[in-house]
C-alpha atoms as a PDB file:
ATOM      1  CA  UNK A   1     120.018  75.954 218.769  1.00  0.00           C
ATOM      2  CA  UNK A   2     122.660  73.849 217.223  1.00  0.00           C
ATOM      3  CA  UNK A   3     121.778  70.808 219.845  1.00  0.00           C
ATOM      4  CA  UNK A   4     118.294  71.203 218.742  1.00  0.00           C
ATOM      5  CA  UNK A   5     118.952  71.343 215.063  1.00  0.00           C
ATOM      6  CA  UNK A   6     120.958  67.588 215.877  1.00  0.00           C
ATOM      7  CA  UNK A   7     118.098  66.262 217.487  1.00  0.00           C
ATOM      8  CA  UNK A   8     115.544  66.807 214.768  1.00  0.00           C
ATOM      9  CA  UNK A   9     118.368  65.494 212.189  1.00  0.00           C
ATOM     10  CA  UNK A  10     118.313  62.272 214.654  1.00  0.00           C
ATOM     11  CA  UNK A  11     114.774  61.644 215.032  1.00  0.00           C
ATOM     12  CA  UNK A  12     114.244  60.183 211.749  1.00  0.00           C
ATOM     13  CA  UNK A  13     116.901  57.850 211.736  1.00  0.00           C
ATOM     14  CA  UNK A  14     115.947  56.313 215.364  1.00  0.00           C
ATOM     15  CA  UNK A  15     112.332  56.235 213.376  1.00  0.00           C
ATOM     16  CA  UNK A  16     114.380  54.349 210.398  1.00  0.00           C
ATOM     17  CA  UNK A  17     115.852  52.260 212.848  1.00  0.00           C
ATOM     18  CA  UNK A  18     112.550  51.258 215.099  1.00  0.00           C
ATOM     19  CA  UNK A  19     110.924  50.272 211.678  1.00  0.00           C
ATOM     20  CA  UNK A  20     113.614  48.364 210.406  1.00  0.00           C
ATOM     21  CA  UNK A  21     113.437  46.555 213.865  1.00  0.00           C
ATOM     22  CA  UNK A  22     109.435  45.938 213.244  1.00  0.00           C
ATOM     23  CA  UNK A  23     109.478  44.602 209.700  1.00  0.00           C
ATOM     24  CA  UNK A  24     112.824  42.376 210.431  1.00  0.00           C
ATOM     25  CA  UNK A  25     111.231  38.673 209.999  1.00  0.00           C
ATOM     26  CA  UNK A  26     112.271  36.181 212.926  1.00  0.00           C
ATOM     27  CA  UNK A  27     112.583  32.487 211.903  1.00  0.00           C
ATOM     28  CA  UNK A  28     109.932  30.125 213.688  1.00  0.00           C
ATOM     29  CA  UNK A  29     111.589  27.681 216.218  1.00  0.00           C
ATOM     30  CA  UNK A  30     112.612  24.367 214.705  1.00  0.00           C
ATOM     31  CA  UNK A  31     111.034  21.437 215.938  1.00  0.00           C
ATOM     32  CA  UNK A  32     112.950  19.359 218.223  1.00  0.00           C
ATOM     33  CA  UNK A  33     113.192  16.151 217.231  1.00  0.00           C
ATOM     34  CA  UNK A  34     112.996  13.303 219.650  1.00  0.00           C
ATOM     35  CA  UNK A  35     116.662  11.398 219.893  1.00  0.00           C
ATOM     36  CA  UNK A  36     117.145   8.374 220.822  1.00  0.00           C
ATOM     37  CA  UNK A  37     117.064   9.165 224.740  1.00  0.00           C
ATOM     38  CA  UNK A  38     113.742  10.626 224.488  1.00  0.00           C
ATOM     39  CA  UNK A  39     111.858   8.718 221.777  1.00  0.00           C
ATOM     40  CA  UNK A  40     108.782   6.863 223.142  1.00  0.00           C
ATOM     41  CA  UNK A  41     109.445   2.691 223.920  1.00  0.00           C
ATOM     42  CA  UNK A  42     108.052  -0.209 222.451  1.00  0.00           C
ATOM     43  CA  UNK A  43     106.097  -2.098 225.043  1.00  0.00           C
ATOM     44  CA  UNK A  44     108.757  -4.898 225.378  1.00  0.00           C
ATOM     45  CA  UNK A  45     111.832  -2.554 225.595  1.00  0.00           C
ATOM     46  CA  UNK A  46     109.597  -0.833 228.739  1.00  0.00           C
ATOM     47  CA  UNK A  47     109.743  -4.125 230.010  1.00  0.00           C
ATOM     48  CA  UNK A  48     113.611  -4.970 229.274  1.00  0.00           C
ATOM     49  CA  UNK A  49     114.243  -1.423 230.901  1.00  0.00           C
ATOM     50  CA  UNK A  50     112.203  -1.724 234.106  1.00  0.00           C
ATOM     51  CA  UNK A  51     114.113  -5.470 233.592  1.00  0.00           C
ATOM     52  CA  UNK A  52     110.998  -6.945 235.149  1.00  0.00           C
ATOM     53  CA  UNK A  53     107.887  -9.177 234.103  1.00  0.00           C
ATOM     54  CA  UNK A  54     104.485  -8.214 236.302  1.00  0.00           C
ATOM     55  CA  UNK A  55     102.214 -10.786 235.965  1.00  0.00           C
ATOM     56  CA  UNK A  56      98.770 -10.981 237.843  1.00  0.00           C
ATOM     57  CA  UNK A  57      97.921 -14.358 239.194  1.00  0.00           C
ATOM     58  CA  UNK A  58      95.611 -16.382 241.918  1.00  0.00           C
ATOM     59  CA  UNK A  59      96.837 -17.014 245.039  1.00  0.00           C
ATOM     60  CA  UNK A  60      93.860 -19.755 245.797  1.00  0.00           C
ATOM     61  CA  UNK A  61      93.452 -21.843 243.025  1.00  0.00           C
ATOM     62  CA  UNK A  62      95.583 -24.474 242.876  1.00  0.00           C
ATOM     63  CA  UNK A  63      96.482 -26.077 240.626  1.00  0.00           C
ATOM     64  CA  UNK A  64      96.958 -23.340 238.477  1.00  0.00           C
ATOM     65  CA  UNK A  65      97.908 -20.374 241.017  1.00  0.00           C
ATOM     66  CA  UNK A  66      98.138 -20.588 244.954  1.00  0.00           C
ATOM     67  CA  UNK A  67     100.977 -19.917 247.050  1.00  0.00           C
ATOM     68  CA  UNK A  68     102.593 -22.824 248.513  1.00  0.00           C
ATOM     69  CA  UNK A  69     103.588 -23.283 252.350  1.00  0.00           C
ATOM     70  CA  UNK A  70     107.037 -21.151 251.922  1.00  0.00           C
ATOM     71  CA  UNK A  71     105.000 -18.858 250.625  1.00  0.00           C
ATOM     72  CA  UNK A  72     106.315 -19.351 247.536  1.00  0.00           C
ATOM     73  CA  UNK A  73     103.576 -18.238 244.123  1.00  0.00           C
ATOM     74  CA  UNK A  74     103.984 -21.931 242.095  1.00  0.00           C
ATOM     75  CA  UNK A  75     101.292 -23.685 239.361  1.00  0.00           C
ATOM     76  CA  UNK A  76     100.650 -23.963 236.171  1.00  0.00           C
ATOM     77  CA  UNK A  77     100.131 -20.284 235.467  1.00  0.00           C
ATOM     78  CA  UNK A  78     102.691 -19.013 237.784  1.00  0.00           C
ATOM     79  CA  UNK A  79     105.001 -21.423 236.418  1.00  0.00           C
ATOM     80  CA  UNK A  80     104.045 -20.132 232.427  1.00  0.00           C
ATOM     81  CA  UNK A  81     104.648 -16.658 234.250  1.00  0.00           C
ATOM     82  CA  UNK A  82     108.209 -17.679 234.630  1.00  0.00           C
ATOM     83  CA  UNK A  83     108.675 -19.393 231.485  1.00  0.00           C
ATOM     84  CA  UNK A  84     107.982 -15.941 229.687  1.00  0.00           C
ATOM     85  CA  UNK A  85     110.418 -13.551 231.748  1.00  0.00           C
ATOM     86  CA  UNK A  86     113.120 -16.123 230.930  1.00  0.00           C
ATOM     87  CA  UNK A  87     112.817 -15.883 227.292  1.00  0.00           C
ATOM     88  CA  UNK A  88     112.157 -12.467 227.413  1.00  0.00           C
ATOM     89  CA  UNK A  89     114.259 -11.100 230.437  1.00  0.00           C
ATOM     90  CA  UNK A  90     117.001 -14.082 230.378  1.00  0.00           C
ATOM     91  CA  UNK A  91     115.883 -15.085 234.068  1.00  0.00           C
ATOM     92  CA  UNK A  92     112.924 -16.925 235.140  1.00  0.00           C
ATOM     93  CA  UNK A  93     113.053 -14.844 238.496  1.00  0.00           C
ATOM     94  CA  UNK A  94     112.968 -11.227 236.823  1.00  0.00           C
ATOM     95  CA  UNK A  95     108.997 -11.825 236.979  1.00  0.00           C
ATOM     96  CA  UNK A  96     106.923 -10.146 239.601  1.00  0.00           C
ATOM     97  CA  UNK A  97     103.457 -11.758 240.315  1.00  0.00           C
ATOM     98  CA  UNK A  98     100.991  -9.246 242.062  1.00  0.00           C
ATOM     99  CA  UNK A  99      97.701 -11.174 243.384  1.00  0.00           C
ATOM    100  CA  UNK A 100      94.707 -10.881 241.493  1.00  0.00           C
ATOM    101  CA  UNK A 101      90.550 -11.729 242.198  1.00  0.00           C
ATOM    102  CA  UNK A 102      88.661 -12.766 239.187  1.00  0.00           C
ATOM    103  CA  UNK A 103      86.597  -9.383 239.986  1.00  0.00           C
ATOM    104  CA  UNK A 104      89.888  -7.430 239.562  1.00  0.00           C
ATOM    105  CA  UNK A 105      91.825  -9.402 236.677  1.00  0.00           C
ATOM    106  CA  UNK A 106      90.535  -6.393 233.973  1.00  0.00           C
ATOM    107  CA  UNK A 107      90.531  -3.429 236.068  1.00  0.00           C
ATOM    108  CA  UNK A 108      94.268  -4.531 236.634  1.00  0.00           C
ATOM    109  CA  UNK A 109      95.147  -4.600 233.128  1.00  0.00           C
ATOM    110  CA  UNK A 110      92.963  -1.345 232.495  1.00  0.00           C
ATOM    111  CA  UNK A 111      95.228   0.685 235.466  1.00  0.00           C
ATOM    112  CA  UNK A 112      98.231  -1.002 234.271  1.00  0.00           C
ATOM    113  CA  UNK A 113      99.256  -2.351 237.170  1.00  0.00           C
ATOM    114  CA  UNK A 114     100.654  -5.711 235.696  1.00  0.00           C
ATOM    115  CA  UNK A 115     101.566  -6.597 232.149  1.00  0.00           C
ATOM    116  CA  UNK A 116      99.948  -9.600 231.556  1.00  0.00           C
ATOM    117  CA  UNK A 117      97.294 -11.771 233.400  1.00  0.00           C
ATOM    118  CA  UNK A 118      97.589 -15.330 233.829  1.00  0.00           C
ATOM    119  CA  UNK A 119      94.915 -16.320 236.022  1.00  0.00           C
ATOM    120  CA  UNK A 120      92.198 -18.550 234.290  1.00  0.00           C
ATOM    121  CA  UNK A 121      90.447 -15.729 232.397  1.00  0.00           C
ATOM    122  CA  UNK A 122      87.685 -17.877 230.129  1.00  0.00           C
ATOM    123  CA  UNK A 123      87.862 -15.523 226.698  1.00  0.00           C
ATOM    124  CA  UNK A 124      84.067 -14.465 226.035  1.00  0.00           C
ATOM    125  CA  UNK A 125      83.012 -11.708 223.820  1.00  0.00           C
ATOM    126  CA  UNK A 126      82.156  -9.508 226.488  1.00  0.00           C
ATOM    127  CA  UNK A 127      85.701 -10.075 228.449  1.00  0.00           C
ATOM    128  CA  UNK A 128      87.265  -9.237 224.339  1.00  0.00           C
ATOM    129  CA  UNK A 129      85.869  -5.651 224.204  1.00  0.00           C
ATOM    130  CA  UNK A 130      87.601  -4.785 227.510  1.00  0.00           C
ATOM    131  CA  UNK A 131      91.255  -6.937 226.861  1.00  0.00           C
ATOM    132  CA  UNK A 132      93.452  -7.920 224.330  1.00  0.00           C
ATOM    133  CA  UNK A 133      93.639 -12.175 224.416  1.00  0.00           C
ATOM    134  CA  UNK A 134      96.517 -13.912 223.239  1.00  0.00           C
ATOM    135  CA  UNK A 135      95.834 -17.419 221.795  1.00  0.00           C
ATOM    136  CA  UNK A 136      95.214 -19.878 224.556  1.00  0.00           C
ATOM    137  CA  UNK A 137      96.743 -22.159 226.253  1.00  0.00           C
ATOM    138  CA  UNK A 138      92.942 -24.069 228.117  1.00  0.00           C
ATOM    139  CA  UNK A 139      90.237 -25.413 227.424  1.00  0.00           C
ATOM    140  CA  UNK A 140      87.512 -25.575 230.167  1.00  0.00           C
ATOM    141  CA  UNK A 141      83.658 -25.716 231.090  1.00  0.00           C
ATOM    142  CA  UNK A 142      81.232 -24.661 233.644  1.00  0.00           C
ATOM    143  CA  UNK A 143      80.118 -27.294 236.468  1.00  0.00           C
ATOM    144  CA  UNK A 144      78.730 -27.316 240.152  1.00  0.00           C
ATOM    145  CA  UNK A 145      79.881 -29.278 242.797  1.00  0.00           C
ATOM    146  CA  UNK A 146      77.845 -30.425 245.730  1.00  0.00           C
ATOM    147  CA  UNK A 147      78.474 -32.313 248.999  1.00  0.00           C
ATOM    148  CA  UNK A 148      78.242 -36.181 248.424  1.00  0.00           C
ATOM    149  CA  UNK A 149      75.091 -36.254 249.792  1.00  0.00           C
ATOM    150  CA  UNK A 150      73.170 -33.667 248.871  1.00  0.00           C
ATOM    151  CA  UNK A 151      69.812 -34.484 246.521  1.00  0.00           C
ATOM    152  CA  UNK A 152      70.806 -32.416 243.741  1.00  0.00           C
ATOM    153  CA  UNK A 153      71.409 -34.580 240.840  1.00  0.00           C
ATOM    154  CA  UNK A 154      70.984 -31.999 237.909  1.00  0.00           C
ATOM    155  CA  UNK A 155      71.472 -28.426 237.471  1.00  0.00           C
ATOM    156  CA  UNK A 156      67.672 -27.567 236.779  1.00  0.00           C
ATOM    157  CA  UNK A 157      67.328 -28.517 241.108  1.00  0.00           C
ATOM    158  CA  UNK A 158      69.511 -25.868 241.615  1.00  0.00           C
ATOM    159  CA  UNK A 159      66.407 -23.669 240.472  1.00  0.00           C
ATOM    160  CA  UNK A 160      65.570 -23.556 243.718  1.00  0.00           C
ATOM    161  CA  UNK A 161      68.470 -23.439 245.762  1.00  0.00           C
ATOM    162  CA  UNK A 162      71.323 -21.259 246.932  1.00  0.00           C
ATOM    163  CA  UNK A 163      73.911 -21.700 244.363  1.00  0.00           C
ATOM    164  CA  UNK A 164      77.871 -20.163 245.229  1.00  0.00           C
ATOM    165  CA  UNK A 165      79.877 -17.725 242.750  1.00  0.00           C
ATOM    166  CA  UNK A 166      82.828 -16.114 243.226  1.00  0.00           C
ATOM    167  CA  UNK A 167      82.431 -12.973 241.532  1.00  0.00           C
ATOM    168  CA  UNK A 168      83.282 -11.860 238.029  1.00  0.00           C
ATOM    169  CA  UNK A 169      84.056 -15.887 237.420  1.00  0.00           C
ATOM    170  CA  UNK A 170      82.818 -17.190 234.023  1.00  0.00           C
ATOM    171  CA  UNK A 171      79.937 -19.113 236.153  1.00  0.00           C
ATOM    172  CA  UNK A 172      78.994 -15.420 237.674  1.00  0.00           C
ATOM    173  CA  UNK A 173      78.459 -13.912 234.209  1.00  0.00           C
ATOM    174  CA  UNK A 174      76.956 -17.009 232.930  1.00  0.00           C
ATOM    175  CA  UNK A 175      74.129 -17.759 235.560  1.00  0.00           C
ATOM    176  CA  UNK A 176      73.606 -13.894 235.929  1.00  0.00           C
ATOM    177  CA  UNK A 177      72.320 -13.603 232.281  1.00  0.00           C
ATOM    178  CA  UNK A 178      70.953 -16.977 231.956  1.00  0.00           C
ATOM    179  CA  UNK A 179      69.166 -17.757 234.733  1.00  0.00           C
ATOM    180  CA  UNK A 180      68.615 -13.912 236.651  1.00  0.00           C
ATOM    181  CA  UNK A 181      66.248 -15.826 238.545  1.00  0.00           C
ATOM    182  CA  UNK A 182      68.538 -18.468 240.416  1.00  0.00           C
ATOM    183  CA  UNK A 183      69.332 -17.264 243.843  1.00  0.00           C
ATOM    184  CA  UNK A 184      72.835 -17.074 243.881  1.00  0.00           C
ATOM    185  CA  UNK A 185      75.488 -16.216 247.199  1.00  0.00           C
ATOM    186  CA  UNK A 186      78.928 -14.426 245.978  1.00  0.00           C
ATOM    187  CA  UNK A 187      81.881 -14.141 247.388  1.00  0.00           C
ATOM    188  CA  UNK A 188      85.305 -12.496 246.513  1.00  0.00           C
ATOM    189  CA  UNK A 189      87.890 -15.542 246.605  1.00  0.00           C
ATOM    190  CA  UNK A 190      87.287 -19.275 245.236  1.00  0.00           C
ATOM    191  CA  UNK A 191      88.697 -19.665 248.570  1.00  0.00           C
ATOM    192  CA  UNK A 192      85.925 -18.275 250.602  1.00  0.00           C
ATOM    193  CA  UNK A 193      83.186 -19.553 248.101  1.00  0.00           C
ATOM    194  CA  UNK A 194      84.753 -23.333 248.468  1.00  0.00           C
ATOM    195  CA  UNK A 195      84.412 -22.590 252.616  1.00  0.00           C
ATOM    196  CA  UNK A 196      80.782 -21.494 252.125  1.00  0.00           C
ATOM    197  CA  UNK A 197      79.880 -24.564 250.314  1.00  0.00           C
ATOM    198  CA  UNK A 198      81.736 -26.507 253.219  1.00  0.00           C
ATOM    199  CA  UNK A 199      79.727 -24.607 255.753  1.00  0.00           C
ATOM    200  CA  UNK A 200      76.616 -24.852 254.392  1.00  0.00           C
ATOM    201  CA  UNK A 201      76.020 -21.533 253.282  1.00  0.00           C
ATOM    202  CA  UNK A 202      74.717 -23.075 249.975  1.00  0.00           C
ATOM    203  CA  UNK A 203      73.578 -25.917 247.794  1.00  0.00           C
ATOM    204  CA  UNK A 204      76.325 -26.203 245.077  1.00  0.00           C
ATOM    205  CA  UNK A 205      79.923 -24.116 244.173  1.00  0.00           C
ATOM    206  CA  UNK A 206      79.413 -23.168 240.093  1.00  0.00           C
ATOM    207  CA  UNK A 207      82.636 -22.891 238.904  1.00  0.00           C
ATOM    208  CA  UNK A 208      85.231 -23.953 236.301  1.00  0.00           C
ATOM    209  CA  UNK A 209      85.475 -27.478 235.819  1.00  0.00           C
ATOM    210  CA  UNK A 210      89.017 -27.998 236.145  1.00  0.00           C
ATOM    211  CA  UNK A 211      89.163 -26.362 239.636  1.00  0.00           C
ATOM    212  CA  UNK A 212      86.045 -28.255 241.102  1.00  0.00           C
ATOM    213  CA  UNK A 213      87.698 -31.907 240.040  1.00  0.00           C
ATOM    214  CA  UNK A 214      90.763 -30.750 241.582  1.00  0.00           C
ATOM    215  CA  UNK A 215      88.970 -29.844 244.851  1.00  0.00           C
ATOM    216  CA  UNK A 216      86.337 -33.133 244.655  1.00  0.00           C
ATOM    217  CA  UNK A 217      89.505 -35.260 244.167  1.00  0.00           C
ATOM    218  CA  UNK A 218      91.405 -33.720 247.937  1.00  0.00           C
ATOM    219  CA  UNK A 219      87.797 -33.833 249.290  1.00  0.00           C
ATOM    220  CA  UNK A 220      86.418 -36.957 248.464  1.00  0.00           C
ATOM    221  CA  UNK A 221      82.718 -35.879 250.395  1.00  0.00           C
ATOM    222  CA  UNK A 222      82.551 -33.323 247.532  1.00  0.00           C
ATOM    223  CA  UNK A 223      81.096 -34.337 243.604  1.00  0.00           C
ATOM    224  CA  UNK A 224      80.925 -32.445 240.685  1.00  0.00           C
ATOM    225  CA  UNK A 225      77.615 -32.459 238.332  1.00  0.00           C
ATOM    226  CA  UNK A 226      77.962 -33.882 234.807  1.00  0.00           C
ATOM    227  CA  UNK A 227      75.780 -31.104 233.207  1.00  0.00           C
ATOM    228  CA  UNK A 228      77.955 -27.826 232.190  1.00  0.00           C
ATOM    229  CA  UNK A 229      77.022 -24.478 232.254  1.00  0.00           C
ATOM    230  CA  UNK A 230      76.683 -23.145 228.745  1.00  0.00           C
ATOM    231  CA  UNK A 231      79.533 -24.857 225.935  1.00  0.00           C
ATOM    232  CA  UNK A 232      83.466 -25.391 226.618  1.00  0.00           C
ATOM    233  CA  UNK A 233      85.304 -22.465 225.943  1.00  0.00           C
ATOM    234  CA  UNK A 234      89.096 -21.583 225.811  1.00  0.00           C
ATOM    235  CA  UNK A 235      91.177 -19.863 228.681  1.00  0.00           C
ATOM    236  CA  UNK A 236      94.004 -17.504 227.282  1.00  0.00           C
ATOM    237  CA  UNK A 237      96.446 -14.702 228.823  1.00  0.00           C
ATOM    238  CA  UNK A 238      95.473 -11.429 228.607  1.00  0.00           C
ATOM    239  CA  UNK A 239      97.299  -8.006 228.028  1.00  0.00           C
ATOM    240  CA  UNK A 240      95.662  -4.306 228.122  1.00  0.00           C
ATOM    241  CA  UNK A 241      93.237  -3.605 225.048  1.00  0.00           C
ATOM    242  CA  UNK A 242      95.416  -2.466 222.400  1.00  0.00           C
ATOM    243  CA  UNK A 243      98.923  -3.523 223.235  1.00  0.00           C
ATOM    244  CA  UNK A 244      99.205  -5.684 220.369  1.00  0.00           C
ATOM    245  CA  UNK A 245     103.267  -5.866 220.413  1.00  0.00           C
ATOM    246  CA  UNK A 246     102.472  -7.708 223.831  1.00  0.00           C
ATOM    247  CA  UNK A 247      99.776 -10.051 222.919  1.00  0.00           C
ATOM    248  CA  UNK A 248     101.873 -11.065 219.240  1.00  0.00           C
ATOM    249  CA  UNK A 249     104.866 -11.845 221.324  1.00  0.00           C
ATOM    250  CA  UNK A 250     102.884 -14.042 223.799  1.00  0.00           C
ATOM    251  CA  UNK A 251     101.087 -15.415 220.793  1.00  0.00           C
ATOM    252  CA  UNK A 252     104.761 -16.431 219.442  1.00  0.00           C
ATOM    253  CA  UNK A 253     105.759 -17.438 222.694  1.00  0.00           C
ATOM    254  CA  UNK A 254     102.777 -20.103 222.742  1.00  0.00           C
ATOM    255  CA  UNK A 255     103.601 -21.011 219.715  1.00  0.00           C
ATOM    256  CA  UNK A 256     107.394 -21.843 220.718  1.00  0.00           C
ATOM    257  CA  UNK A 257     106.558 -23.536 223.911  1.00  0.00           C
ATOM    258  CA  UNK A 258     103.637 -25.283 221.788  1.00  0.00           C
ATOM    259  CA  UNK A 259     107.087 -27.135 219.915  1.00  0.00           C
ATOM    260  CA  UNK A 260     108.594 -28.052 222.938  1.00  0.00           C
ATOM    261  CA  UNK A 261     105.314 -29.324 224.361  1.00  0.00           C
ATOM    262  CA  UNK A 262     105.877 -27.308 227.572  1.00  0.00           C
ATOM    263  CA  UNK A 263     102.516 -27.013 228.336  1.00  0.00           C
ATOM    264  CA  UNK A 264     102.384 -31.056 228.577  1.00  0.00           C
ATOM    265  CA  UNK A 265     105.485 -31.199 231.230  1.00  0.00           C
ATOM    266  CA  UNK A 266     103.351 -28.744 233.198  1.00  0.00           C
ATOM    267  CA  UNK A 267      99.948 -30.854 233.236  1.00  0.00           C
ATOM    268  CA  UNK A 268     102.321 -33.790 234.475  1.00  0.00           C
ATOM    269  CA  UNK A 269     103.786 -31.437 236.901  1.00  0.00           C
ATOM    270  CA  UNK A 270     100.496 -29.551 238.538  1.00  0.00           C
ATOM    271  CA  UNK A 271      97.184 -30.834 236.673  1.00  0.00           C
ATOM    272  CA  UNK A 272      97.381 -35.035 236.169  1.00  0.00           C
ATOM    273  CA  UNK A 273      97.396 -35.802 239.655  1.00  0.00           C
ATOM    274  CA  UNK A 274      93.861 -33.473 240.148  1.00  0.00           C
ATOM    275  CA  UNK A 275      91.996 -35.238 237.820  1.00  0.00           C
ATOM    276  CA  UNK A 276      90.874 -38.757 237.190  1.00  0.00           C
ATOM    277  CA  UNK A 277      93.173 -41.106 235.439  1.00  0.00           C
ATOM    278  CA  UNK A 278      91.260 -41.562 232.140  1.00  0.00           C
ATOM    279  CA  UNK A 279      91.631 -37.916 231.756  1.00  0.00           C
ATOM    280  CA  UNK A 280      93.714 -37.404 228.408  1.00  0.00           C
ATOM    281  CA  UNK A 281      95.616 -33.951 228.374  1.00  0.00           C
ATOM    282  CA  UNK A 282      94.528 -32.467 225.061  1.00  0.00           C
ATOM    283  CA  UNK A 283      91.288 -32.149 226.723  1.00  0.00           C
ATOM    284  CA  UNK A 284      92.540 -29.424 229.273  1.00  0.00           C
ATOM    285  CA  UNK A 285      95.545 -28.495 227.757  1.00  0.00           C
ATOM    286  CA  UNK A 286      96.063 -26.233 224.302  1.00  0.00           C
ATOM    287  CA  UNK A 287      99.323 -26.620 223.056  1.00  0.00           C
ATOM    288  CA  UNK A 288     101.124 -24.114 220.748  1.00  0.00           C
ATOM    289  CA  UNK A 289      97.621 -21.898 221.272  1.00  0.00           C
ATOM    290  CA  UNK A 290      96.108 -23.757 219.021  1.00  0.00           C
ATOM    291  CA  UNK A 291      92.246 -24.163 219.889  1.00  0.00           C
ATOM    292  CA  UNK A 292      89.800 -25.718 218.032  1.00  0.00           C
ATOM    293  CA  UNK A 293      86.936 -24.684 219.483  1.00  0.00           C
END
């Protein structure tokens, strides 16, 4: 009797106990702040940390980007390429170049696969809504070339004929919108569009100007067409749409380089030799980004 008499007395102060246990109020977790070690990078520190520049480039279109007989990536953009991990990395060699197609140049930058491209990308407004452009560094225009003997002497023959692109080039897009009526042959590589034209596959190779001179001047039974396709219009690199650190720091870059007129010693180096003598450099090169277009 006396146990049950304590047991009663108990219940209502395990009852006392349970509730004071309900209503006690727990303080929400704090938010854990990000330290230093965990904060998100800047674009340019993810580069400094991976302590590597990826670049995409052409392997077969000299004399801007082709690999050389050691197998070696070298030209004008290649060489740019360089330039930039220098002065960002401290060593021209902390770049890596992954090859590129003009089909592929945005879906590279979209996947982030490289950092930048360097690889003759003409800016238009279509190629603007799907990358970020820095300020350029070319200037260029569409032409054809022919074989030396062929009877085409102006673009509107090429109505009729087979005309070569290498696909997603500026001359693709171009003819494609203006002229959906031209029969044209494409092909992935400038390489295997130039080796169509030599084969006979077709009438004329629409491409940028600057790489049809180059290949009319080591092929002298090759000419180019006076007539462009649609106005000049400025080359630039490219980053991923939206990393504006990336682009502003080429866009400095340029604009350094542009003082030391390093875009000039490459021309001498890779472009002069392509093109005919009474060529004058400001009208390939853009120095300092400056276009005035």
């Amino acid at each position: 009797m006396k146990t049950a008499k304590s047991s009663l007395l108990l219940l209502p102060l395990f009852g006392l106990a349970l509730l004071a246990g309900c209503n006690k109020t727990e303080e929400p977790p704090k938010p854990k702040v990000a330290s230093e070690s965990t904060a998100p990078a800047s674009y340019l520190e993810k580069i400094k940390a991976r302590d590597k520049l990826i670049v995409g480039v052409f392997t077969d279109k000299p004399p801007f980007g082709f690999v050389d007989e050691a197998g070696r990536y070298v030209g004008f953009d290649t060489d740019i390429g360089r330039q930039f991990a220098k002065d960002l990395l401290g060593d021209e060699n902390k770049v890596e170049f992954v090859a590129v197609e003009p089909a592929s140049r945005i879906p590279f930058l979209q996947s982030d696969k490289v950092d930048l491209i360097l690889a003759n990308m003409t800016v238009t407004p279509e190629r603007k809504e799907a990358v970020e452009f820095t300020n350029p560094n070319l200037k260029v225009a569409v032409q054809a070339l022919v074989p030396q003997a062929s009877d085409v002497k102006s673009l509107q023959d090429l109505a009729s004929r087979t005309t070569i692109v290498t696909t997603g080039t500026t001359a693709d897009i171009w003819l494609t919108k203006n002229h959906p009526d031209w029969k044209l042959l494409k092909f992935e590589k400038n390489s295997e569009s130039l080796q169509a034209l030599a084969n006979g596959r077709g009438d004329a190779y629409a491409q940028d100007n600057l790489v049809l001179f180059s290949w009319a001047k080591q092929n002298p039974g090759y000419r180019v067409l006076d007539e462009t396709l649609g106005a000049e219009a400025p080359i630039a690199p490219a980053v991923k749409k939206g990393n504006i650190e990336l682009r502003d720091w080429v866009n400095a870059e340029l604009a350094k380089l542009g003082e030391e007129k390093y875009l000039l010693k490459l021309y001498d180096q890779y472009v002069r030799k392509e093109l005919s003598d009474d060529t004058k450099p400001e009208s390939v090169i853009v120095e300092g980004g400056k276009w005035q277009g």
